[in-house]
Protein backbone atom coordinates (compact mmCIF):
# COMPACT_ATOMS: atom_id res chain seq x y z
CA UNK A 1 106.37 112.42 101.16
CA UNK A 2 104.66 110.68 104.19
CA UNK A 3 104.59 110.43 107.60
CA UNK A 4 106.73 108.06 109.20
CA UNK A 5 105.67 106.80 112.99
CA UNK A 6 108.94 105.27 114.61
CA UNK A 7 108.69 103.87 118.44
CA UNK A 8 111.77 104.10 120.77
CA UNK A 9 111.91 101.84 123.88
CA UNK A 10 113.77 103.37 126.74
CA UNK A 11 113.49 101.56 130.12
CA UNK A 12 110.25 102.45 131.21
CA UNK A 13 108.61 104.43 129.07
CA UNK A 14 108.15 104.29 124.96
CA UNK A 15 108.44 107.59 123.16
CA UNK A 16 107.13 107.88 119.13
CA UNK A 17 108.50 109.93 116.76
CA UNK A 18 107.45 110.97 113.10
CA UNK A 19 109.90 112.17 110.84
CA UNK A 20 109.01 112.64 106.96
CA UNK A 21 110.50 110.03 104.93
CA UNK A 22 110.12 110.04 101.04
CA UNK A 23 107.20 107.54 99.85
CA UNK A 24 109.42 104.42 98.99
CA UNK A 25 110.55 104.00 102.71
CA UNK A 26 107.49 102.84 104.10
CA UNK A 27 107.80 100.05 106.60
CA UNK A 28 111.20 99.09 109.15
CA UNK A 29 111.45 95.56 108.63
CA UNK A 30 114.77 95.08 111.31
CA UNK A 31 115.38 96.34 114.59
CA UNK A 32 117.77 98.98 114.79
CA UNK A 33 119.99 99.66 117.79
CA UNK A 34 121.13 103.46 118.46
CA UNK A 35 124.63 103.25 120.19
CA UNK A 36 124.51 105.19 123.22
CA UNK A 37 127.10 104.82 126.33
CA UNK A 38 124.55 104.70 128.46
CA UNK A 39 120.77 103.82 126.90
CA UNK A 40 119.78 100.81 125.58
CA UNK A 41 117.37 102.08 122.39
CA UNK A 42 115.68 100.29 119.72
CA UNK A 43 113.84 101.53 116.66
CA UNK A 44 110.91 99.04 116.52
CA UNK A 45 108.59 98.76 113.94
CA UNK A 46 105.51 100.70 115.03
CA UNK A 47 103.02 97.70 115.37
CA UNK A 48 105.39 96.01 117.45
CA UNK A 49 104.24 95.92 121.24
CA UNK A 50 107.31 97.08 123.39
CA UNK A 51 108.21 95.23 126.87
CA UNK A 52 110.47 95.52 129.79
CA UNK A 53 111.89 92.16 130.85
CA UNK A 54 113.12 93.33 134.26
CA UNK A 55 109.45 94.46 135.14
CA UNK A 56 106.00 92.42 134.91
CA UNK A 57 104.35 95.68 134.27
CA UNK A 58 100.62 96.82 134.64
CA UNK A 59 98.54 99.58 132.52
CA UNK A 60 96.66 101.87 133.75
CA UNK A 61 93.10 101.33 132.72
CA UNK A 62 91.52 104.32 130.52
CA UNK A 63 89.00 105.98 133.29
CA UNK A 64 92.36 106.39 135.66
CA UNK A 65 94.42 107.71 133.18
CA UNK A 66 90.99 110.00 131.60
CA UNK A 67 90.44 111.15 135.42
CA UNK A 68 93.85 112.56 136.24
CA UNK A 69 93.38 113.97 139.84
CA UNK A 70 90.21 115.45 138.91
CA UNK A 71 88.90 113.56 142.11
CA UNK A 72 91.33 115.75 144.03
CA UNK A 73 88.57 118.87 143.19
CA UNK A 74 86.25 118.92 146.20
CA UNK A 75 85.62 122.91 145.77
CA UNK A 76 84.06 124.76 142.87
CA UNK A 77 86.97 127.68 141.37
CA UNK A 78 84.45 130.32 141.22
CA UNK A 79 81.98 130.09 144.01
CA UNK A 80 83.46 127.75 146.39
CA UNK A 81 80.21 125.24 146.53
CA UNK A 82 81.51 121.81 147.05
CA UNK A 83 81.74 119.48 144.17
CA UNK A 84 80.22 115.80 143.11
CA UNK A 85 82.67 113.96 140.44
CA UNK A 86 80.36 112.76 137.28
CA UNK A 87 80.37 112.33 133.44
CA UNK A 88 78.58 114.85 132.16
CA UNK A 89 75.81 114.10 129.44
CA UNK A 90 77.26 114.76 126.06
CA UNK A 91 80.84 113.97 127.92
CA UNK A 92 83.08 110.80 128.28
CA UNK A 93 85.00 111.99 131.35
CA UNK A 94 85.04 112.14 134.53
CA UNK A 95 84.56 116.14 135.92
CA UNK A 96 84.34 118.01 138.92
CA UNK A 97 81.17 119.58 139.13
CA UNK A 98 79.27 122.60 141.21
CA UNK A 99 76.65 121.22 143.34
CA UNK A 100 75.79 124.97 143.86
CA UNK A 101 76.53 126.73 140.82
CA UNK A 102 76.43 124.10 137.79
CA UNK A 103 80.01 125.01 136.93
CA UNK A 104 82.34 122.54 135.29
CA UNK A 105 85.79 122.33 136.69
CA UNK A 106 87.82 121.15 133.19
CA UNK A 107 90.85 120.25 133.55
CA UNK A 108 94.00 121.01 130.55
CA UNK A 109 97.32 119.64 129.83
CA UNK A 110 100.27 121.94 130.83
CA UNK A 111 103.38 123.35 128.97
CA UNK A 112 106.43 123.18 129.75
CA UNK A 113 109.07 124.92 127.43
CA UNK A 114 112.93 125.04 127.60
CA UNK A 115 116.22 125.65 125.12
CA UNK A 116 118.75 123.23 124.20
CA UNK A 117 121.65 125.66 124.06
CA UNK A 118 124.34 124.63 121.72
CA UNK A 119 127.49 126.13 122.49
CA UNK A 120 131.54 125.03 121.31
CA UNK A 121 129.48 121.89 120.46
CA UNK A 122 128.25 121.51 123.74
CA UNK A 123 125.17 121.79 125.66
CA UNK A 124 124.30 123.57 128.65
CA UNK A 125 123.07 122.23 131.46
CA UNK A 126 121.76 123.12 134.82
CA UNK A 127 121.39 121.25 138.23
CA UNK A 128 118.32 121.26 140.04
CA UNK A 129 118.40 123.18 143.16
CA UNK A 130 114.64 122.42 143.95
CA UNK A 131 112.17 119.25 143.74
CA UNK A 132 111.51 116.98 142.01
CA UNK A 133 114.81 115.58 141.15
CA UNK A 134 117.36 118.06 143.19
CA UNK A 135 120.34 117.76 142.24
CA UNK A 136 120.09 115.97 138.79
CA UNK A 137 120.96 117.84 135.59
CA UNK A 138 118.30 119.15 133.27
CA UNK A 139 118.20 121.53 130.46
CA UNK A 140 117.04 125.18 131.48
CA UNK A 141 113.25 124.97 130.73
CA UNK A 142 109.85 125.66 133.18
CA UNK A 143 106.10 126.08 132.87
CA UNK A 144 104.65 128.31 130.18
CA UNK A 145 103.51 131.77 131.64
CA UNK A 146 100.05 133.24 130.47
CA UNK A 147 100.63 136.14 128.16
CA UNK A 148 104.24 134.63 126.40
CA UNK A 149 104.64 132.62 123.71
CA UNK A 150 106.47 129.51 124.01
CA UNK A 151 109.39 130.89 122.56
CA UNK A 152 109.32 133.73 125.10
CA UNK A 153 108.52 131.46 127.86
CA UNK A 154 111.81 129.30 126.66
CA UNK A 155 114.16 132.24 126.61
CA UNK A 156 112.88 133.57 129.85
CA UNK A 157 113.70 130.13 131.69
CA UNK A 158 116.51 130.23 130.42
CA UNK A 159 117.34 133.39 131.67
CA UNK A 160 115.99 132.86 135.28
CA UNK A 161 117.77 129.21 135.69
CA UNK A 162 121.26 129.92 133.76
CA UNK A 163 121.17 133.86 133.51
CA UNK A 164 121.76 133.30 130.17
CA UNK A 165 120.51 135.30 127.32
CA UNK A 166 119.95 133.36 124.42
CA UNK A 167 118.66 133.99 120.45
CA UNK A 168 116.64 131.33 119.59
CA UNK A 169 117.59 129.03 116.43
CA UNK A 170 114.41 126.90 115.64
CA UNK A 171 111.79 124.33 117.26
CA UNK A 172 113.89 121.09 118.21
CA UNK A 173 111.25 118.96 120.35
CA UNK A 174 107.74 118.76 120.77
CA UNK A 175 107.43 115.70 123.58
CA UNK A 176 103.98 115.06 125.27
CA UNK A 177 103.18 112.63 128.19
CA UNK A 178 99.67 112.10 128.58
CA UNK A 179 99.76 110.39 131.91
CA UNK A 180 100.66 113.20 133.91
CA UNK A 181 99.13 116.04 131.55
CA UNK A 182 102.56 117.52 130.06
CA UNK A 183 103.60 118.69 127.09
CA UNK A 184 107.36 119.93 126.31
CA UNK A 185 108.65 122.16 123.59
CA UNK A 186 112.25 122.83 123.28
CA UNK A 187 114.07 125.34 121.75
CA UNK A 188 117.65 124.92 119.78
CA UNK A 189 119.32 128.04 120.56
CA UNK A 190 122.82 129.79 121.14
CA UNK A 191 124.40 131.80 123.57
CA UNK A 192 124.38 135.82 122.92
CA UNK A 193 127.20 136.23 124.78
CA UNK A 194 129.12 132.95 126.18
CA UNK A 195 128.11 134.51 130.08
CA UNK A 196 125.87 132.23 132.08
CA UNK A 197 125.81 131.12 135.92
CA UNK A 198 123.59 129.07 138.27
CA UNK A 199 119.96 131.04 139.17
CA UNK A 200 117.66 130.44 142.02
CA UNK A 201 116.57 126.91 140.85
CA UNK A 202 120.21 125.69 140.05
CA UNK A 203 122.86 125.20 141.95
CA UNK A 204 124.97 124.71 139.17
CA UNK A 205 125.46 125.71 135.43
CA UNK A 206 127.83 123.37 132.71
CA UNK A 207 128.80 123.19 128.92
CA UNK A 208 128.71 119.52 128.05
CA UNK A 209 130.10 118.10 125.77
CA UNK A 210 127.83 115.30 123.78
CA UNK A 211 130.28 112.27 124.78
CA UNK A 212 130.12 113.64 128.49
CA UNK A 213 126.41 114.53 128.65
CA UNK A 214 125.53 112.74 132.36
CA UNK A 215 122.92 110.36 131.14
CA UNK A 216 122.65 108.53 134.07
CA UNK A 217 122.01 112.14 135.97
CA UNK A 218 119.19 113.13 134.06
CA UNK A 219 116.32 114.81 135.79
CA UNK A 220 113.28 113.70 133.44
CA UNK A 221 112.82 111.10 130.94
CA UNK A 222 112.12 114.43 128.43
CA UNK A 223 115.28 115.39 129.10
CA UNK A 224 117.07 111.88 128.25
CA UNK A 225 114.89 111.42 125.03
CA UNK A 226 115.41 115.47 123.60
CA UNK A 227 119.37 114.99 124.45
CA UNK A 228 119.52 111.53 123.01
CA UNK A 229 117.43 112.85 119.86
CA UNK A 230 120.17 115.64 119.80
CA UNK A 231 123.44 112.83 119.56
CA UNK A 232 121.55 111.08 116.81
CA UNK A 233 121.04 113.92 114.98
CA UNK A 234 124.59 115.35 115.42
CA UNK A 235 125.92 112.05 114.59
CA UNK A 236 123.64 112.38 111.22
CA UNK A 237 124.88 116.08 110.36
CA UNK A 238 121.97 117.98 110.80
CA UNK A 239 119.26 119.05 113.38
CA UNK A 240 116.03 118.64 112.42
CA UNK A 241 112.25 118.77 114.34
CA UNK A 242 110.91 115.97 116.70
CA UNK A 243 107.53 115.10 117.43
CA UNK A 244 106.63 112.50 120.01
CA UNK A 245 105.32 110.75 122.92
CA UNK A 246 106.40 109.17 125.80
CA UNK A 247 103.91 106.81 127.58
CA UNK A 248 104.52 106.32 130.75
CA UNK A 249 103.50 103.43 132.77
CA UNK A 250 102.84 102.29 135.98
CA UNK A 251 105.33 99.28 137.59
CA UNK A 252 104.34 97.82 140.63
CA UNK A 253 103.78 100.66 143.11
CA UNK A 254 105.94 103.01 141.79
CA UNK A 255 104.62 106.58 140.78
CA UNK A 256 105.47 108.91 138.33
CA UNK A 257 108.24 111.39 139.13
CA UNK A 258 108.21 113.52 135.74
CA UNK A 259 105.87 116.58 137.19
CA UNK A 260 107.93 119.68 136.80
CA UNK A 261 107.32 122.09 139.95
């Protein structure tokens, strides 16, 4: 067996997932259009370059996308000296460092984890009640707390934005978007009981079915490339685990809107 790297072009971003193939299917040599009622998707070989036509896109050079908002630091964490914004020797990076104190101010991805609950064969969704994207439909899912795992983190948002309790079935998605410093892990799971109803963050909570899944209402582009992973592999039988990324880019002045609160 061997690692096979696949690229998906969706609209504006490119997500890349490996599945395990046996050794004789090496290379795609055609493209291969998903059907989807509302996506336009492509399985492209993976040293094929990916473009929008409706865009004249730019990329963001390597420093900006290295830097993050690491210029937004102008205070040290610990002693509250101000900062200067250098590479550090041994370092490639830009940093936030201490005038006062010496202190590095690194900065780490976060995680956000969720569940893809499967019920009746449908999924649950919830509407956002809060921004970014208020009032589009997302699956239940939230930043990582410290001291949970990601599975507990999972089942808790699930809890606070469906009040749904859920068993957990398996690892679905692991999604990560450089750019803005995210990385999302979804849960399959199932209802305990078949009880759930909007929380705080939602204003409402709905069982989809996969034909009716609002594509075109979708909060994140996480969300549209875990549920459209989810069709394909319902269509092929069986769930199985996804590993990808999804590079954003930068069109025109436009800004990325994918930062969970």
């Amino acid at each position: 067996m061997m690692v096979k790297g696949i690229q998906v072009q969706l609209c504006e971003f490119v997500t890349q997932r490996w599945t395990l193939k046996p050794r004789t299917s090496i290379s795609i040599s055609s493209l291969c259009p998903i059907s989807h009622p509302y996506l336009s998707l492509k399985l492209l070989p993976t040293h094929t370059t990916p473009r929008t036509t409706r865009f004249s896109p730019f990329r963001a050079s390597s420093s900006l996308q290295s830097s993050g908002n690491v210029l937004s630091i102008k205070f040290c964490q610990w002693c509250g000296g101000s900062t200067k914004h250098d590479i550090p020797e041994g370092e490639e990076k830009l940093r936030a460092i201490c005038t006062l104190c010496g202190r590095i101010a690194y900065q780490n991805p976060k995680m956000v984890v969720g569940c893809l609950i499967e019920h009746d064969s449908k999924v649950l969704l919830c509407k956002r009640n809060i921004q970014p994207s208020y009032g589009l439909w997302t699956l239940p899912a939230g930043y990582l707390e410290i001291g949970e795992s990601a599975m507990e983190g999972a089942v808790r948002e699930t809890r606070e934005e469906a009040n749904a309790d859920v068993e957990v079935i398996s690892p679905f998605a692991q999604l990560d978007i450089p750019l803005i410093g995210q990385t999302y892990m979804i849960f399959l799971a199932k209802l305990k009981k078949p009880h759930f109803s909007p929380g705080p963050e939602s204003s409402e909570c709905q069982l989809f079915s996969l034909d009716d899944i609002p594509f075109n209402s979708l909060s994140f582009s996480s969300m549209v490339v875990t549920l459209s992973l989810y069709i394909e592999d319902m269509k092929a039988g069986k769930p199985k685990f996804h590993y990808g990324t999804i590079n954003k880019r930068f069109l025109f002045s436009s800004y990325i809107h994918d930062i969970f609160p």
